[in-house]
Protein backbone atom coordinates (compact mmCIF):
# COMPACT_ATOMS: atom_id res chain seq x y z
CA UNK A 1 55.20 -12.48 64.68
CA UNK A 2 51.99 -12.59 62.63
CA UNK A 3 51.24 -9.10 62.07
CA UNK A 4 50.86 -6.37 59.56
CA UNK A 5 50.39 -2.78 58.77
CA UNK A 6 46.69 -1.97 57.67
CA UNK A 7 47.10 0.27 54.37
CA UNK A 8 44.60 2.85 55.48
CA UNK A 9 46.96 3.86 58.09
CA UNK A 10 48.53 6.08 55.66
CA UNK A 11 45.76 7.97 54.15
CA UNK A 12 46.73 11.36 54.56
CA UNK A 13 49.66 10.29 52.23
CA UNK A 14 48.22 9.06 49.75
CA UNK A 15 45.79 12.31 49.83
CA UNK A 16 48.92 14.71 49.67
CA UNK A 17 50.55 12.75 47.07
CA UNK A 18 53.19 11.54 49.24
CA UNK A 19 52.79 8.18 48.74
CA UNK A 20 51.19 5.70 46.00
CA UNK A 21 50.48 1.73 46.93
CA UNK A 22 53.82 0.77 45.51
CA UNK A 23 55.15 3.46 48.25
CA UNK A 24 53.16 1.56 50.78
CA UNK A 25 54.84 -1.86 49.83
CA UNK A 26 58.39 -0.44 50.09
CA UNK A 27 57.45 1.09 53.44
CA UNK A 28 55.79 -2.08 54.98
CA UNK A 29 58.87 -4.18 53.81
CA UNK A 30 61.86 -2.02 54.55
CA UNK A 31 61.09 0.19 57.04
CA UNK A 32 58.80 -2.14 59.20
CA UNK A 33 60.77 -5.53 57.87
CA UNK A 34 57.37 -7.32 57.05
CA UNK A 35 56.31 -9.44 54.40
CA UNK A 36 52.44 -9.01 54.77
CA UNK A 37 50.53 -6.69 52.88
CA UNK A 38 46.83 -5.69 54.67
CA UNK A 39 45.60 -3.53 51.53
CA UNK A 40 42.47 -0.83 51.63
CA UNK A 41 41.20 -0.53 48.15
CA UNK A 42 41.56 3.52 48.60
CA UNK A 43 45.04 2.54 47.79
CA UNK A 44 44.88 1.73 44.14
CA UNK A 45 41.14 2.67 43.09
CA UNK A 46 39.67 5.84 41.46
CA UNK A 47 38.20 7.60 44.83
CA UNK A 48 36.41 10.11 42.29
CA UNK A 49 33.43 7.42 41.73
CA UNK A 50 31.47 6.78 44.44
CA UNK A 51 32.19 2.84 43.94
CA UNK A 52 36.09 3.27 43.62
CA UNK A 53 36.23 1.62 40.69
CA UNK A 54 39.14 -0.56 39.73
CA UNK A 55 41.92 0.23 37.31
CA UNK A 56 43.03 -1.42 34.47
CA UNK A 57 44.73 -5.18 34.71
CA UNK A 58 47.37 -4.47 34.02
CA UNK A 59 47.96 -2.31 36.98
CA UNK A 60 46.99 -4.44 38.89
CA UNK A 61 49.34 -6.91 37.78
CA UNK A 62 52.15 -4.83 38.27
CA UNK A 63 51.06 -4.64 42.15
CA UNK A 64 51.10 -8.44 42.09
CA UNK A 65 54.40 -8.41 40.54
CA UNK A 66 55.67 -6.01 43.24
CA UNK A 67 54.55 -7.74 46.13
CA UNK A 68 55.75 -10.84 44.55
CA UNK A 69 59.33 -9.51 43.84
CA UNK A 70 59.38 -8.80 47.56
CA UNK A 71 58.00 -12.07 48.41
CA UNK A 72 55.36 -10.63 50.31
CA UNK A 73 51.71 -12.11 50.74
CA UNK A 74 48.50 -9.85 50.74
CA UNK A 75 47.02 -11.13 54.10
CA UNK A 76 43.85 -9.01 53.76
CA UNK A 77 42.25 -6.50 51.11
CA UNK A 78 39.38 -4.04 52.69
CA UNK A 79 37.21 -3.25 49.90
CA UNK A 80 34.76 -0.26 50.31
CA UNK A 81 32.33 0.64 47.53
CA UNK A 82 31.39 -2.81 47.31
CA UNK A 83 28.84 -3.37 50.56
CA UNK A 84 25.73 -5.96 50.36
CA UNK A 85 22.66 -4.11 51.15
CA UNK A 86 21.38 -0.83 49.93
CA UNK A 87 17.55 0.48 49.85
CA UNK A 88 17.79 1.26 46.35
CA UNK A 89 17.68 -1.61 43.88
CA UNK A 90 19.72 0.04 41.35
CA UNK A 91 22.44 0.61 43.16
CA UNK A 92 22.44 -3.10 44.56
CA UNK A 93 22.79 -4.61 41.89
CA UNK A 94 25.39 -1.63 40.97
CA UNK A 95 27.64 -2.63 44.13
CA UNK A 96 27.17 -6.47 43.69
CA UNK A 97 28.56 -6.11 40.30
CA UNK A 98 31.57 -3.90 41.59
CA UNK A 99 31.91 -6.47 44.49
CA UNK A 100 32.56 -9.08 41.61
CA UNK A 101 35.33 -6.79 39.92
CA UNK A 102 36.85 -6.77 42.99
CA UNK A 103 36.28 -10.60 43.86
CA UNK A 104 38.40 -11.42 40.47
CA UNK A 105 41.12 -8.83 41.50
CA UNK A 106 41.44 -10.14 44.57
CA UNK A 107 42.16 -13.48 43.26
CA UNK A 108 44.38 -11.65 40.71
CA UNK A 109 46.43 -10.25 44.25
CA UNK A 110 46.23 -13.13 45.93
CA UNK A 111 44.29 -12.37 48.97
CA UNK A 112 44.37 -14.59 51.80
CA UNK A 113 40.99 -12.27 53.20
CA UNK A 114 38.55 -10.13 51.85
CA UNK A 115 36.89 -7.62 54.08
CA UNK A 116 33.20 -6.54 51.78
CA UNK A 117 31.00 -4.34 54.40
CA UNK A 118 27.47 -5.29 54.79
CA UNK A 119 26.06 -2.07 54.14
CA UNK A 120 22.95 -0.71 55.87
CA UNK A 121 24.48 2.34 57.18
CA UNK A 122 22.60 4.02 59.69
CA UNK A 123 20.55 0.94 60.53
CA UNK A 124 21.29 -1.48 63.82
CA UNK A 125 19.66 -4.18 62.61
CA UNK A 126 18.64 -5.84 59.17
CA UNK A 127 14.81 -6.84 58.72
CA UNK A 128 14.59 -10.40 57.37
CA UNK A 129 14.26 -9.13 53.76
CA UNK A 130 17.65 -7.70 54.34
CA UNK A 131 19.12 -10.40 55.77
CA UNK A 132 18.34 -12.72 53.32
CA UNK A 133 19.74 -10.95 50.90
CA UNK A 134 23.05 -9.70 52.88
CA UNK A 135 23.24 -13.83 53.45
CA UNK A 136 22.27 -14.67 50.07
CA UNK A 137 24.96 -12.38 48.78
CA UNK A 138 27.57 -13.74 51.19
CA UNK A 139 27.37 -17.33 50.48
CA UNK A 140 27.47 -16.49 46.62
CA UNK A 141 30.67 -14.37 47.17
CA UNK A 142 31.75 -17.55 49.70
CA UNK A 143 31.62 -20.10 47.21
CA UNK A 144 34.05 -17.76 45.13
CA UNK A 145 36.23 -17.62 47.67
CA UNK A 146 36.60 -21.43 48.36
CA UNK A 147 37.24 -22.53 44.74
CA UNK A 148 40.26 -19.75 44.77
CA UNK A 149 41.65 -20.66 48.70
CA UNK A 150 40.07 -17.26 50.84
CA UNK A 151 37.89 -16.33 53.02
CA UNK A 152 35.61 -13.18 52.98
CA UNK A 153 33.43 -11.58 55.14
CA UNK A 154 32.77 -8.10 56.83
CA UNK A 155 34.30 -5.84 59.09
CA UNK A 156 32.23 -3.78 62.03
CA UNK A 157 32.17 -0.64 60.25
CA UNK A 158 28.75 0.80 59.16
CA UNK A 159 24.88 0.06 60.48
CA UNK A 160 24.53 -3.62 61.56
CA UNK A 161 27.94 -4.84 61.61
CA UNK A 162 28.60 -2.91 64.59
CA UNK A 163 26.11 -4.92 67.40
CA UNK A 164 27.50 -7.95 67.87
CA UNK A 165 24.67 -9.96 68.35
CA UNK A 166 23.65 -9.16 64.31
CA UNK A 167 27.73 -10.06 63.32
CA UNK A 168 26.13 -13.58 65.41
CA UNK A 169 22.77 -13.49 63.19
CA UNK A 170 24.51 -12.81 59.67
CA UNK A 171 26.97 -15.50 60.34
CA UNK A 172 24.84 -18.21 61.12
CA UNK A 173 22.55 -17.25 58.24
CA UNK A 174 25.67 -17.22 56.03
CA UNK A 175 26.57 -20.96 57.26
CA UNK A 176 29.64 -21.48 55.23
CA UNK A 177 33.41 -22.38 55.99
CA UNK A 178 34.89 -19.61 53.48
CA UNK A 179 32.87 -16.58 55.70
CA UNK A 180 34.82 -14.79 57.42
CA UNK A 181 35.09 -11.64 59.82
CA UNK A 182 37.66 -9.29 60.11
CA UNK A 183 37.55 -7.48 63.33
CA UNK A 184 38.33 -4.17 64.42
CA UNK A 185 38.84 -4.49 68.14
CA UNK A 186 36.02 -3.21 70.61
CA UNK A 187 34.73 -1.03 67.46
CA UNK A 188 31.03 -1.61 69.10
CA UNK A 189 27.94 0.66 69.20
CA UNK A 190 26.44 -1.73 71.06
CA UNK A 191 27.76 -4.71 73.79
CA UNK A 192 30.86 -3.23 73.49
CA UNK A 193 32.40 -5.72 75.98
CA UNK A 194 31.40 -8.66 74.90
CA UNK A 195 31.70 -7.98 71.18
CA UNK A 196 34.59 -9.33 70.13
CA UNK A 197 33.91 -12.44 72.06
CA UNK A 198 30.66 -13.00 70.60
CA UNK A 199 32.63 -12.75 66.85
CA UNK A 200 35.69 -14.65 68.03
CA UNK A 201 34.08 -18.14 65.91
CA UNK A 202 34.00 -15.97 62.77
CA UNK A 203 36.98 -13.80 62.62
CA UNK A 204 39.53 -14.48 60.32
CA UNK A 205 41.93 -11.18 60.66
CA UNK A 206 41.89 -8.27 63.38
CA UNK A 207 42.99 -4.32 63.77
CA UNK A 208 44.38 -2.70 66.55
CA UNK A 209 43.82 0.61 66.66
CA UNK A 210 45.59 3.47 69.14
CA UNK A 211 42.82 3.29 71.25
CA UNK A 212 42.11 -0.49 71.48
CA UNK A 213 45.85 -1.41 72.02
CA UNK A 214 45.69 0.81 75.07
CA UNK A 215 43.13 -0.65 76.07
CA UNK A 216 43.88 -2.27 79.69
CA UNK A 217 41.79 -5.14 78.25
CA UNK A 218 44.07 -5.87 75.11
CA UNK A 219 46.21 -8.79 76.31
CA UNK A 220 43.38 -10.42 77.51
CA UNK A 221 41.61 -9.82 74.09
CA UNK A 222 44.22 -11.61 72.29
CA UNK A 223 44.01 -14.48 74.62
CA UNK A 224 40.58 -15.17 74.44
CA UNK A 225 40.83 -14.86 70.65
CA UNK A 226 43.60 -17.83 70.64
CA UNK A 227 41.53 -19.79 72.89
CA UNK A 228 38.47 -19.50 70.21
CA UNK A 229 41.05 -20.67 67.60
CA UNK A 230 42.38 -17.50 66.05
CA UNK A 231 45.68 -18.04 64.19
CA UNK A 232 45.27 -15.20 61.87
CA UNK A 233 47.16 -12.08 61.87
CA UNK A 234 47.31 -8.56 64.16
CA UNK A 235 47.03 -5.57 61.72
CA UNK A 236 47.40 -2.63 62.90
CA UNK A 237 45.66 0.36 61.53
CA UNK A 238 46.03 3.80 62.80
CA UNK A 239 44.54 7.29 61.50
CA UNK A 240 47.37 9.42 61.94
CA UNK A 241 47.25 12.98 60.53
CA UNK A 242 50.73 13.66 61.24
CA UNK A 243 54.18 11.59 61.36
CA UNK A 244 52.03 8.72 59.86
CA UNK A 245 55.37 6.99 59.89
CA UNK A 246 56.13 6.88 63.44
CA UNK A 247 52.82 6.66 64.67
CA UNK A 248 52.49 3.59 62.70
CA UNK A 249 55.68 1.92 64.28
CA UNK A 250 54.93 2.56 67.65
CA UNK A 251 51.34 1.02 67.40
CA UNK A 252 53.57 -1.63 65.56
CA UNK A 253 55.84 -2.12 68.54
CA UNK A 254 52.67 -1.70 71.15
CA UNK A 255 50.75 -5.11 69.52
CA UNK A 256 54.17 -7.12 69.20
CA UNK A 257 54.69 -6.24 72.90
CA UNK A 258 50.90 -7.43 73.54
CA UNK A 259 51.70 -10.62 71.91
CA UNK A 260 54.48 -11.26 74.01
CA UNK A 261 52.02 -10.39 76.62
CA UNK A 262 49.28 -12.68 76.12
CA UNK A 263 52.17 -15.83 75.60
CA UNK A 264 53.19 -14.74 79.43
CA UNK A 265 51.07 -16.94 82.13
CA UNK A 266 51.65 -13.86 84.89
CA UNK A 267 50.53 -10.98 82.68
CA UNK A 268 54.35 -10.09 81.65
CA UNK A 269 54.87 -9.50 85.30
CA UNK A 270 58.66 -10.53 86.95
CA UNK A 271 58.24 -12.33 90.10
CA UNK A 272 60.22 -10.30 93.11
């Protein structure tokens, strides 16, 4: 099954120490048997500076090398600290430069998809000076991304990205065939039932949460996302403050059971 374990999921490890992103790899490939990797920067960068800056090449070779040794491929990378659109000029053109560090590493890891948030926290929609430049920035990062085989895009996380309808108006601004949205299912502030519908053309790589694999809705989800044409993968990301380890597997289990699900014409239901 195409699916994989959204690095973020283990947080509170890596903030007691308990586990580095060479820890994560071993985990997603011998205790879970996978060979994706979904990475969250927070994994690998210094999450002292408020842009989580990079380290050193060389490091981030040697994460290359251990995903390659396991043969596995990095599926997605969520980068935070890199977003489009902030009031202040400065720190614009501060992020769009970081956003390019993490553009080359990313091609450095391999990434099938790169998640880069819009910004504009606090905002639910962008005024056309915004948008314009949110677009403007996209298609630059875009054409990146199609002379090194990705796609990138943003996830419904902060401000705009999280009403639908301005996930609709970004992408059609954006216009190109390397944009891509990764989608956190029903994560809405606004149209929260039609959301992921009305980003189904766009999205290029989704996350269950607890909450949204629960949901009574969540077979249907998936099939309406195959009938727009997804063939991407089903990461799973959970916020677990305890026993990240089994929480993580059983959200693991509760998707691959969902996609067994959604292949089933009667719902998964035995006839009498």
């Amino acid at each position: 099954m195409k699916v994989s374990v959204g690095g973020f999921s283990f947080n509170q490890a890596f903030l007691n120490g308990t586990m580095d992103v060479f820890g994560y790899l071993e985990t997603v490939r011998y205790r879970y048997g996978l060979t994706t990797v979904d990475l969250w920067n927070g994994q690998f960068a210094d999450r002292s500076h408020p842009l989580l800056k990079l380290p050193d090449r060389d490091y981030l070779k040697k994460i290359r090398q251990a995903m390659d040794e396991k043969e596995m491929t990095l599926v997605n990378i969520a980068i935070d600290g890199a977003h489009l659109w902030d009031p202040d000029a400065d720190k614009r053109e501060a992020l769009h430069k970081n956003a390019l560090e993490y553009l080359d590493a990313s091609i450095l890891l391999g990434a099938k998809t790169v998640r880069i948030d819009t910004g504009g926290r606090g905002q639910s929609a962008f005024s056309e000076e915004e948008l314009d430049y949110v677009a403007g920035r996209y298609r630059e990062y875009c054409q990146i991304a199609q002379e090194n085989g990705f796609t990138i895009g943003p996830e419904n996380h902060m401000g705009p990205s999280l009403v639908p309808g301005e996930m609709k108006r970004l992408a059609e601004a954006v216009n190109h065939r390397s944009y891509g949205f990764l989608l956190h299912m029903h994560r809405w502030d606004q149209d929260r039932e039609q959301g992921d519908a009305i980003v189904a053309p766009w999205t290029v790589h989704t996350h269950f949460d607890p909450q949204t694999a629960e949901a009574d809705d969540a077979v249907e989800t998936i099939r309406m996302l195959k009938k727009s044409g997804y063939d991407g993968y089903w990461g799973v990301e959970h916020h677990a403050h305890k026993q990240p380890y089994l929480e993580v597997e059983w959200l693991l289990t509760t998707v691959k059971h969902l996609l067994l699900m959604s292949e089933d014409d009667n719902n998964g239901e035995e006839q009498a």
